[in-house]
Protein backbone atom coordinates (compact mmCIF):
# COMPACT_ATOMS: atom_id res chain seq x y z
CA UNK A 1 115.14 103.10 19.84
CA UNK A 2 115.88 99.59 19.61
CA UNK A 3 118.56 97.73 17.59
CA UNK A 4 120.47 94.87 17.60
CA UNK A 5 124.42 94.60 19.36
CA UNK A 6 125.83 91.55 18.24
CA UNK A 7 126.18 89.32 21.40
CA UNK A 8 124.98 91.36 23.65
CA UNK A 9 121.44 90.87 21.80
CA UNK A 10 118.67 93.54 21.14
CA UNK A 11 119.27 97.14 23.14
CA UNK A 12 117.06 99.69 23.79
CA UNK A 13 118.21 103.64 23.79
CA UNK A 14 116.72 106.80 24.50
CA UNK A 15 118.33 109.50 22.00
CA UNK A 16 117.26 113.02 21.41
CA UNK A 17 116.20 114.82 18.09
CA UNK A 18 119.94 116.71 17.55
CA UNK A 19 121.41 113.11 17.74
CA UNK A 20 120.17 111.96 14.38
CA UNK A 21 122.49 114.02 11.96
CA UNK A 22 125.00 113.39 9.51
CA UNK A 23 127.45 114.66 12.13
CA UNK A 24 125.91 113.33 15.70
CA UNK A 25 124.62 109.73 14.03
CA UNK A 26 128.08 108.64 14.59
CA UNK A 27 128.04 108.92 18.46
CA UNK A 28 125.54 105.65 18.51
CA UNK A 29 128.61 103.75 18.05
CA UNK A 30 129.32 104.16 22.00
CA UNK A 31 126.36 102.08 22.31
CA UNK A 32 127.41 99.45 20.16
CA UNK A 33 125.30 100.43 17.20
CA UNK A 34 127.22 98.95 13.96
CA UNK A 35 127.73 102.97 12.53
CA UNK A 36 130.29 103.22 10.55
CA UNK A 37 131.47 106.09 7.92
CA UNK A 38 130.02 103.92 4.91
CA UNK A 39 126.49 103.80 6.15
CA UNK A 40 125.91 106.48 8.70
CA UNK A 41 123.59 108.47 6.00
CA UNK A 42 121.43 105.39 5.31
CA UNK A 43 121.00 104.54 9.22
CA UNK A 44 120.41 108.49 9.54
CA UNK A 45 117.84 108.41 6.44
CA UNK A 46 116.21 105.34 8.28
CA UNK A 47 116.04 106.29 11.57
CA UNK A 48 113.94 109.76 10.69
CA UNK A 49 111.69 108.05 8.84
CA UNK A 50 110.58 105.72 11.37
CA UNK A 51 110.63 108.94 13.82
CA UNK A 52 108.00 110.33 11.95
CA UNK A 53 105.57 107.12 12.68
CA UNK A 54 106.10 107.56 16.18
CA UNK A 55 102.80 108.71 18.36
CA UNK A 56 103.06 112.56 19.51
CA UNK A 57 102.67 112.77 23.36
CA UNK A 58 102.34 116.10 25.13
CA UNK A 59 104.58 116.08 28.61
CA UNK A 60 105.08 119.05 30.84
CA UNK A 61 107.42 120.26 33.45
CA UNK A 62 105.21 123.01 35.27
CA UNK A 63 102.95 122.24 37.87
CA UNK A 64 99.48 124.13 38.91
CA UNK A 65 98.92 126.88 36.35
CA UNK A 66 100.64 126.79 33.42
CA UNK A 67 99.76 126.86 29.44
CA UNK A 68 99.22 124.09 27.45
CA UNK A 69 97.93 123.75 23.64
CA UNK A 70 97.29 127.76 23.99
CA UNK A 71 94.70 127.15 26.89
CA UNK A 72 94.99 127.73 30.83
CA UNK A 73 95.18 124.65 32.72
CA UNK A 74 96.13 122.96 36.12
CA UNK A 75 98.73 120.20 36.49
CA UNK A 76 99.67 117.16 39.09
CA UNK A 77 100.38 114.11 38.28
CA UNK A 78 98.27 114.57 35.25
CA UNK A 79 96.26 117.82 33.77
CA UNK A 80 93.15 117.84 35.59
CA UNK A 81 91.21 120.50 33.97
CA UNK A 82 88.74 118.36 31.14
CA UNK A 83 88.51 121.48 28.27
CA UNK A 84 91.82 119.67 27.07
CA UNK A 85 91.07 116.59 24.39
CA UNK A 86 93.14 113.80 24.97
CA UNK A 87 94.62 114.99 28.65
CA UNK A 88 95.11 111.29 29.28
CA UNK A 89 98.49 111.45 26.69
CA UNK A 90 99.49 114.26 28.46
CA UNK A 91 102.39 113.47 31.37
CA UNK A 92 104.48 115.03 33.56
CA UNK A 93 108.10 114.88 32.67
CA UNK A 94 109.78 115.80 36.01
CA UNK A 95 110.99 113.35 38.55
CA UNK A 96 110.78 116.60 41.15
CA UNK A 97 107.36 115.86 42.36
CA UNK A 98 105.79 112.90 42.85
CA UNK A 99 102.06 113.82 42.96
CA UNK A 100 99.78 110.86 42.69
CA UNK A 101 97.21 111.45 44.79
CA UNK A 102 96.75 108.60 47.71
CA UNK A 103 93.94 107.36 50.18
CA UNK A 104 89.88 107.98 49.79
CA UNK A 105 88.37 110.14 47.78
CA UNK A 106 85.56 112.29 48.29
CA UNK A 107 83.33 115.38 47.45
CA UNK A 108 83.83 118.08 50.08
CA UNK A 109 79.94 118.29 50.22
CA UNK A 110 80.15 114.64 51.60
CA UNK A 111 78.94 114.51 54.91
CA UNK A 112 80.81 111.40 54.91
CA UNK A 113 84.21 113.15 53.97
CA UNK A 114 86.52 113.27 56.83
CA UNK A 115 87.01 117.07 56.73
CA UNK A 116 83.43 117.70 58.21
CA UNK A 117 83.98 115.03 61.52
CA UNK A 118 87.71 115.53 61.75
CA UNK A 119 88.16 119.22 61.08
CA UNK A 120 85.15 120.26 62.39
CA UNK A 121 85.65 121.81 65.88
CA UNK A 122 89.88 122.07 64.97
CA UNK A 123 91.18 125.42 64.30
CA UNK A 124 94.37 124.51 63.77
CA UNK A 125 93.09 121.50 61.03
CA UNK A 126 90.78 123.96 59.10
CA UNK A 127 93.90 126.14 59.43
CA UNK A 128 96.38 123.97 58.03
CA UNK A 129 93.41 122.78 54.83
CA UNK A 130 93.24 126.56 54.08
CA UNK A 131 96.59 127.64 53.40
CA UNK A 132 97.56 124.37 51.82
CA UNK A 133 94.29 124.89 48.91
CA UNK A 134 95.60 128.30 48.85
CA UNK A 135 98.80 127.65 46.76
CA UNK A 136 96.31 127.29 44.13
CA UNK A 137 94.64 131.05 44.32
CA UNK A 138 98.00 132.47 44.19
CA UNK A 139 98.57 132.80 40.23
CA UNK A 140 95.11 133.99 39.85
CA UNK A 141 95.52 136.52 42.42
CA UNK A 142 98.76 137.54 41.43
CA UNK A 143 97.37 138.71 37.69
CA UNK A 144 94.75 140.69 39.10
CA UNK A 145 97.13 142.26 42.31
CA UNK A 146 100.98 141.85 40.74
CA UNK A 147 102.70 142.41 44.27
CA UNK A 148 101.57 138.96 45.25
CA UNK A 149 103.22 136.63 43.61
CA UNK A 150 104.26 134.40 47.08
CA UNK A 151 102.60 133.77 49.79
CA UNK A 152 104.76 132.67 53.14
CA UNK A 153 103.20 130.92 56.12
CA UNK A 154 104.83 130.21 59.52
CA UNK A 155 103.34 127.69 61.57
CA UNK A 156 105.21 128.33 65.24
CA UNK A 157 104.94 126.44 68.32
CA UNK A 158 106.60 123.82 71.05
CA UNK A 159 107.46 120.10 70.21
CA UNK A 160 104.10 118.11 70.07
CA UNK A 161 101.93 121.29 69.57
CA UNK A 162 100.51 119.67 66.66
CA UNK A 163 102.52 122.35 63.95
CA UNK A 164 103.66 119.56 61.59
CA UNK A 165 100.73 117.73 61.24
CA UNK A 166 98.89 120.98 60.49
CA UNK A 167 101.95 121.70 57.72
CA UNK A 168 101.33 117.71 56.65
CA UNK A 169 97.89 118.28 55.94
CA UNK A 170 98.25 121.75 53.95
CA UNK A 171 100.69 119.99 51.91
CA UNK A 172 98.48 116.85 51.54
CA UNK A 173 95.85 118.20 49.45
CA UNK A 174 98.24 118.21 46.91
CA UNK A 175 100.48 115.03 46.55
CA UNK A 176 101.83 112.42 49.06
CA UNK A 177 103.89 114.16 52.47
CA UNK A 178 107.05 111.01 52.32
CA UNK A 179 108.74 109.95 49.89
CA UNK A 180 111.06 110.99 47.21
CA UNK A 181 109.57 114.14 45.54
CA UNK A 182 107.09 114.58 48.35
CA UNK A 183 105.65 118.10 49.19
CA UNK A 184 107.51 117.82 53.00
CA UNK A 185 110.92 118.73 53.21
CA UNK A 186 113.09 119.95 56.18
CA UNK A 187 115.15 122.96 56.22
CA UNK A 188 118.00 121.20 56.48
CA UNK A 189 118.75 122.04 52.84
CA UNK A 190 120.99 124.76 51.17
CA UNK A 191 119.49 127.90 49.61
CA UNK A 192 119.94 126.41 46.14
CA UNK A 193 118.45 123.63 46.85
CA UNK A 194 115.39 125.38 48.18
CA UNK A 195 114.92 127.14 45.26
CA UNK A 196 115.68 124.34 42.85
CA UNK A 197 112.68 122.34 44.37
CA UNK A 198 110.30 125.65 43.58
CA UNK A 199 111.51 125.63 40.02
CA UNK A 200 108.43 125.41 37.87
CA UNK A 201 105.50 125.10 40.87
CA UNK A 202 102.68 127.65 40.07
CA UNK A 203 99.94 126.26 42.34
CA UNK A 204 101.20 123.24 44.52
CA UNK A 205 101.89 124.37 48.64
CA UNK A 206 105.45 123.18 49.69
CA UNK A 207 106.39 122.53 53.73
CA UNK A 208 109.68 123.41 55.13
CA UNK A 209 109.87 121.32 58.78
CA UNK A 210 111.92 122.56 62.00
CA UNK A 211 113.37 125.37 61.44
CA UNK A 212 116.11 124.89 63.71
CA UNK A 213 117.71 122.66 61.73
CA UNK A 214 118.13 125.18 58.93
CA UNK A 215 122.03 125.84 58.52
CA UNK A 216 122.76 128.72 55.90
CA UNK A 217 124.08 131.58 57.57
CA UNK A 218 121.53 134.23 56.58
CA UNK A 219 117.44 133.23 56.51
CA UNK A 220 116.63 137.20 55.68
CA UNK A 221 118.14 136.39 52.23
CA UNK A 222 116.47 132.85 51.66
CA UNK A 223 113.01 134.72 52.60
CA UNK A 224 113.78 137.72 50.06
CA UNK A 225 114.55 134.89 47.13
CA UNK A 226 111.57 132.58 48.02
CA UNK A 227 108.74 135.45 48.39
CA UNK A 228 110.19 137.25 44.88
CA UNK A 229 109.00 133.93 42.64
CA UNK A 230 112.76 134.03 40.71
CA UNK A 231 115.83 133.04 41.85
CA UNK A 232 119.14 134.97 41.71
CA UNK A 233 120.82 136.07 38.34
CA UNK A 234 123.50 134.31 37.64
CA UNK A 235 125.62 134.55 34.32
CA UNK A 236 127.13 131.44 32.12
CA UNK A 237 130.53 130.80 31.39
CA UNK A 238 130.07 133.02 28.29
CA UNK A 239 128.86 136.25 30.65
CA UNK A 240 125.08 135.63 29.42
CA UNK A 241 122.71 135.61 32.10
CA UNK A 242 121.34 131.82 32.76
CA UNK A 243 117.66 131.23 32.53
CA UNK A 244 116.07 131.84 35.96
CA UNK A 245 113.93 129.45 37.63
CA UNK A 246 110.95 130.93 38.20
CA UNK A 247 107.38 130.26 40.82
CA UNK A 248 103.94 131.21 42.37
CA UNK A 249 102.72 129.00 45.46
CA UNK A 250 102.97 128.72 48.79
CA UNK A 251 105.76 127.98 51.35
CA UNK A 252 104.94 126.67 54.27
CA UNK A 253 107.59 126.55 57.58
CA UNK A 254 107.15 125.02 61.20
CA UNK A 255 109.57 125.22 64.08
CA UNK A 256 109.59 125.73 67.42
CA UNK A 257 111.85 129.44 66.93
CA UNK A 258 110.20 132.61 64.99
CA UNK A 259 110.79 132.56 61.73
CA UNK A 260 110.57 136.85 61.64
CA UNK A 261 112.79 136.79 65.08
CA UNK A 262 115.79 134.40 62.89
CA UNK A 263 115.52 137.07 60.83
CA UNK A 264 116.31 140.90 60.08
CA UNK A 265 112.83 141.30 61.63
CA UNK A 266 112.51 144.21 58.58
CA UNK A 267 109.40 145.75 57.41
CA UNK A 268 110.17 143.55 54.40
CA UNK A 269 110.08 140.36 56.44
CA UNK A 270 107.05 141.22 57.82
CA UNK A 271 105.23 142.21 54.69
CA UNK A 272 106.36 138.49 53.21
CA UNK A 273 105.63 136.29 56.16
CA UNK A 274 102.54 135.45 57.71
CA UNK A 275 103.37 133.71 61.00
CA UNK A 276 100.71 131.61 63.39
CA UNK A 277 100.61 130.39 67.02
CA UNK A 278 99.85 126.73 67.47
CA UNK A 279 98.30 125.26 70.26
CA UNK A 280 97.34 121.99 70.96
């Protein structure tokens, strides 16, 4: 909304919906709209009718899979999938991820593409491709076979075995690996915080680097939460259990330790982590 403040000249406000009422309209004045008790109802009348002029754009919050005008589709930095008219006024309204995608592009059939001369005779490289495009099969799987609904990868080996640029380039077939809202993070994070990055990611592979820098107190736990796809309950200062955050993918860790020997070493563990040797 624009409007003018006197000598501070013409300011421009973002306000939501609930803000335009004969009760809210009043609040504008912190802005230094000229609202006053005498013409709050004709500002109010004024301001929704110029609200309905305003072009309808559709924005989302969930990434990969996710539901949009009643039809299945798959989300980065914009929806991708072309059954949906007008995607190109559709945006992502999260400042989570940052998912533009970078560098060349090409067909994987193009014998010019990297992946056939780079990958080619690299284990490891076709490894690390793999489980990154896998974040995407997860949903689907998961409505056919319900018990997977995460999938956990553990990339383990010595400093300069190559683990973290395998992890870069699962997570790079998805968005950008530096940067704020990149798909790389280190474990140096909390357990909230972990989870508060999965919030909403149905198809896009996250990395979790060095796990030795990873200071909560129990990584049994943090494995439980992340392979369930929901985060703990948690109740509101009224008793009513908060919305959960909720996800499909896949998490990806590196470190030079076991992941399933930092842990309980369970049946459970083992059943929700897949863990690989890298060499050279």
């Amino acid at each position: 909304m624009l409007f003018y403040a006197g000598k501070s000249g013409v300011k421009a406000i973002t306000i939501p919906a609930e803000q335009l009422g004969s009760r809210q309209i009043e609040g504008l004045s912190e802005f230094g709209m000229d609202i006053t008790t005498k013409n709050k109802n004709e500002v109010n009348e004024f301001l929704i009718s110029q609200r309905k002029l305003l072009q309808t754009d559709l924005a989302y919050q969930t990434i990969g899979w996710s539901q949009l005008n009643n039809q299945t589709v798959f989300a980065m930095d914009k929806v991708i999938v072309p059954m949906i008219v007008g995607s190109s006024n559709v945006m992502l309204d999260s400042t989570q991820y940052q998912l533009v995608p970078q560098g060349v592009h090409y067909q994987l059939n193009d014998k010019n593409c990297p992946i056939h001369n780079d990958l080619s005779n690299n284990v490891n490289l076709k490894l690390g491709l793999v489980l990154g495009l896998s974040a995407a099969l997860v949903p689907i799987i998961n409505r056919f076979k319900p018990d997977i609904g995460m999938l956990i990868f553990a990339l383990k080996g010595q400093s300069t075995s190559g683990k973290t640029t395998t992890a870069q380039l699962a997570a790079s077939v998805a968005g950008p690996i530096s940067g704020d809202g990149s798909l790389f993070n280190s474990w140096m994070n909390t357990q909230n915080a972990v989870t508060i990055k999965l919030n909403n990611n149905f198809g896009i592979p996250l990395v979790y680097d060095e796990l030795s820098v990873y200071r909560g107190t129990n990584i049994t736990s943090l494995l439980y939460n992340i392979s369930q796809g929901l985060e703990k309950a948690r109740a509101n200062k009224n008793g009513e259990i908060r919305p959960q955050k909720r996800w499909q993918t896949v998490v990806i860790s590196t470190g030079e330790q076991s992941i399933i020997e930092k842990s309980s070493q369970n049946d459970g563990i083992l059943a929700r982590t897949l863990e690989f040797e890298v060499d050279h």
